[in-house]
C-alpha atoms as a PDB file:
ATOM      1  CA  UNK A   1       0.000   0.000   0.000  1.00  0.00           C
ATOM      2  CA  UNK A   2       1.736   3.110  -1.093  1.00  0.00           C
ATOM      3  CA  UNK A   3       0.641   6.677  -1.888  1.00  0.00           C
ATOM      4  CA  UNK A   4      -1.978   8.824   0.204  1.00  0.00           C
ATOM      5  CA  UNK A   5      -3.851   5.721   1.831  1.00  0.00           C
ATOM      6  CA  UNK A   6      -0.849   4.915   3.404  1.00  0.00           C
ATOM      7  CA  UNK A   7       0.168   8.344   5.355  1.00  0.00           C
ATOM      8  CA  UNK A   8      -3.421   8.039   6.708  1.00  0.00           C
ATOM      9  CA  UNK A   9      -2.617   6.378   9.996  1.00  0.00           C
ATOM     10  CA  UNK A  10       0.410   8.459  10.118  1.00  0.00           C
ATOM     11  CA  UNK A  11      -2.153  11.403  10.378  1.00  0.00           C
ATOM     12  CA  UNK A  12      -4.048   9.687  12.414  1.00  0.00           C
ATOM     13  CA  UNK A  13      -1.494   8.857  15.512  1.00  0.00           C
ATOM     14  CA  UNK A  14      -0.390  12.194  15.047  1.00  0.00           C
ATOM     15  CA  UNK A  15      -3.102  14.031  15.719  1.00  0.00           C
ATOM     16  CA  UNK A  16      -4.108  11.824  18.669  1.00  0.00           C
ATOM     17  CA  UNK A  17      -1.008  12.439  20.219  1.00  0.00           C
ATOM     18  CA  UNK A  18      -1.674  16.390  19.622  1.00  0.00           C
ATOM     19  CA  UNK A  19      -5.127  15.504  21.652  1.00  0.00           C
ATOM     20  CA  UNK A  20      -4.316  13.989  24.098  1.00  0.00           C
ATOM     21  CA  UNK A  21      -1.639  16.788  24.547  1.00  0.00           C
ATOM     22  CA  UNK A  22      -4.056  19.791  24.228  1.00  0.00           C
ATOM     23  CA  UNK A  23      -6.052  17.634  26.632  1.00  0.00           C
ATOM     24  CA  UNK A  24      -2.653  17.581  29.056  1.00  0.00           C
ATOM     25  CA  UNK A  25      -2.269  21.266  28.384  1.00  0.00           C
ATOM     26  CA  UNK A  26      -5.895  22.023  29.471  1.00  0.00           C
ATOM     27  CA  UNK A  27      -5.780  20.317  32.757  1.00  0.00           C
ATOM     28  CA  UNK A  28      -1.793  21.522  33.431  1.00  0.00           C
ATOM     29  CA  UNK A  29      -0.905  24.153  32.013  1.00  0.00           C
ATOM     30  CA  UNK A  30       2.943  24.093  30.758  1.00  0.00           C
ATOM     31  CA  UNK A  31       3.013  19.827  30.898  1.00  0.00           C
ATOM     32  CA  UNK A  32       3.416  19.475  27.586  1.00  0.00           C
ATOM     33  CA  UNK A  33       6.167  21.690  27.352  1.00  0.00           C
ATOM     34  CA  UNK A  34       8.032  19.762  30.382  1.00  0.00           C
ATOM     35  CA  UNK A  35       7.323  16.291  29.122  1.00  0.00           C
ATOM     36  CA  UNK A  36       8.827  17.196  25.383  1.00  0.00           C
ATOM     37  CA  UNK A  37      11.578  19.534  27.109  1.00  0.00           C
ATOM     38  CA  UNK A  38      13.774  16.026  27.946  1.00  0.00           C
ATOM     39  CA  UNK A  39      13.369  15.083  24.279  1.00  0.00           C
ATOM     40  CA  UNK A  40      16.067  17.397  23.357  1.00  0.00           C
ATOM     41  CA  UNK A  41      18.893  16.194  24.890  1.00  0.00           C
ATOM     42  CA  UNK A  42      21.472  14.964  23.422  1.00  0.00           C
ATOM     43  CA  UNK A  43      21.106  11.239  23.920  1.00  0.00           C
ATOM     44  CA  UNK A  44      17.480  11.338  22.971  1.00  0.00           C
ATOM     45  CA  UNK A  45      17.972  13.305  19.809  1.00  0.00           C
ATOM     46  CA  UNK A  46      20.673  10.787  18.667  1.00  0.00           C
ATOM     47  CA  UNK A  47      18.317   7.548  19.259  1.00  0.00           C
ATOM     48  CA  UNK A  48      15.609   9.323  17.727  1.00  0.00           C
ATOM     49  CA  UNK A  49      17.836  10.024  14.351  1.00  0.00           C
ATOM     50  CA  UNK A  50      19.428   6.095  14.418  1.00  0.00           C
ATOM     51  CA  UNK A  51      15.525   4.996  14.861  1.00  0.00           C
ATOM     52  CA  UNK A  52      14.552   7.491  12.116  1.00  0.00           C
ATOM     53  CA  UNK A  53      17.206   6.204   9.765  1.00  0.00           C
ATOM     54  CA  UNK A  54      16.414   2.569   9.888  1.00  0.00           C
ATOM     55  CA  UNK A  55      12.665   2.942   9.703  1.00  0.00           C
ATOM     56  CA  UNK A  56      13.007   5.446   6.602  1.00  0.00           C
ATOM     57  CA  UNK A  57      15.884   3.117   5.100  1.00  0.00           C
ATOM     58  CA  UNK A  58      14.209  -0.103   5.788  1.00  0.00           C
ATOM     59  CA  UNK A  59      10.706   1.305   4.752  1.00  0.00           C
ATOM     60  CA  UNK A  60      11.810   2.702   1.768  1.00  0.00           C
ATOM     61  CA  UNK A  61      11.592  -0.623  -0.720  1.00  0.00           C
ATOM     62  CA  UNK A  62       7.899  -1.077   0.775  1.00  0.00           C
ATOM     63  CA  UNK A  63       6.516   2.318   0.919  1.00  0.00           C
ATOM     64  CA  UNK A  64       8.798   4.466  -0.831  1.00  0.00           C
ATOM     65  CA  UNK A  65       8.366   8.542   0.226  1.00  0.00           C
ATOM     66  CA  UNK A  66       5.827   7.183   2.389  1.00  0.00           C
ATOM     67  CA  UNK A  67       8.604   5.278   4.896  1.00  0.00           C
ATOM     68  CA  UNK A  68       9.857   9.361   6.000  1.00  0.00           C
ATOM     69  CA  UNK A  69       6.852  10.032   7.532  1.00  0.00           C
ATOM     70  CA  UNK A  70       6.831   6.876   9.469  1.00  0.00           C
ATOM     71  CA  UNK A  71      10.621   7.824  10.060  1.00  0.00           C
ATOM     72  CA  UNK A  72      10.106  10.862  11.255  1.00  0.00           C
ATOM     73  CA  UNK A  73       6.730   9.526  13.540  1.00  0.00           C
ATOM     74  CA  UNK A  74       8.781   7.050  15.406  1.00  0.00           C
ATOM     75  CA  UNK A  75      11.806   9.151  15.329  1.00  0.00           C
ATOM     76  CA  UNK A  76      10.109  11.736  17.686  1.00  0.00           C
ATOM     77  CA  UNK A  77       8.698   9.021  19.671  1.00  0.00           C
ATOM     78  CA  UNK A  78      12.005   7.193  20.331  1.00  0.00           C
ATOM     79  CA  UNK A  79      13.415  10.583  21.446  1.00  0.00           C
ATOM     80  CA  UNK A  80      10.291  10.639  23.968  1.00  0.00           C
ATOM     81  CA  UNK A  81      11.212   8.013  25.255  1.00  0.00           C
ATOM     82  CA  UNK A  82      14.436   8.071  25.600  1.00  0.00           C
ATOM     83  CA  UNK A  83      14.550  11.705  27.017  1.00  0.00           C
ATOM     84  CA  UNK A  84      11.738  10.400  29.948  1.00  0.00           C
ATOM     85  CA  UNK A  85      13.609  10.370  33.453  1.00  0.00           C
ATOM     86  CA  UNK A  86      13.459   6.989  34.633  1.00  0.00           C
ATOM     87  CA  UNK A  87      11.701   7.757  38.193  1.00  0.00           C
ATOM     88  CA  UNK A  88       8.081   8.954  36.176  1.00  0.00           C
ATOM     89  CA  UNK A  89       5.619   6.807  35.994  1.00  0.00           C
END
């Protein structure tokens, strides 16, 4: 499945991840910019770009264009994760 059908649930865990952050935001003001804040450090940045570059170049024979968006999705997610202080539930 490649083309426009395919970036569809891209789109779609996107923008529930940007509700349930609005949602976050409503109820504490400023969370969302403390929970993303540790996503820029260094080490989270770096696994975020390694887990970026082998979604997009693994994804790239079966989705073509369509594997960077994925990339980039699970990039920023990786780089969520990794950038979480281990003591938060």
């Amino acid at each position: 499945m490649t083309g426009a059908g395919s970036l569809l649930p891209v789109v779609v865990v996107v923008a529930a991840l940007m509700i349930r952050a609005a949602i976050g935001e409503l109820r504490r003001p400023g969370s969302v910019r403390r929970h993303w804040a540790s996503a820029t450090s260094g080490p989270a940045v770096a696994a975020g770009l390694v887990a970026a570059v082998a979604v997009a170049v693994t994804g790239w024979s079966q989705a073509g264009a369509v594997a960077l968006a994925w990339a980039a999705l699970a990039g920023a997610l990786v780089a969520f994760l990794v950038g979480r202080p281990a003591n938060r539930p």
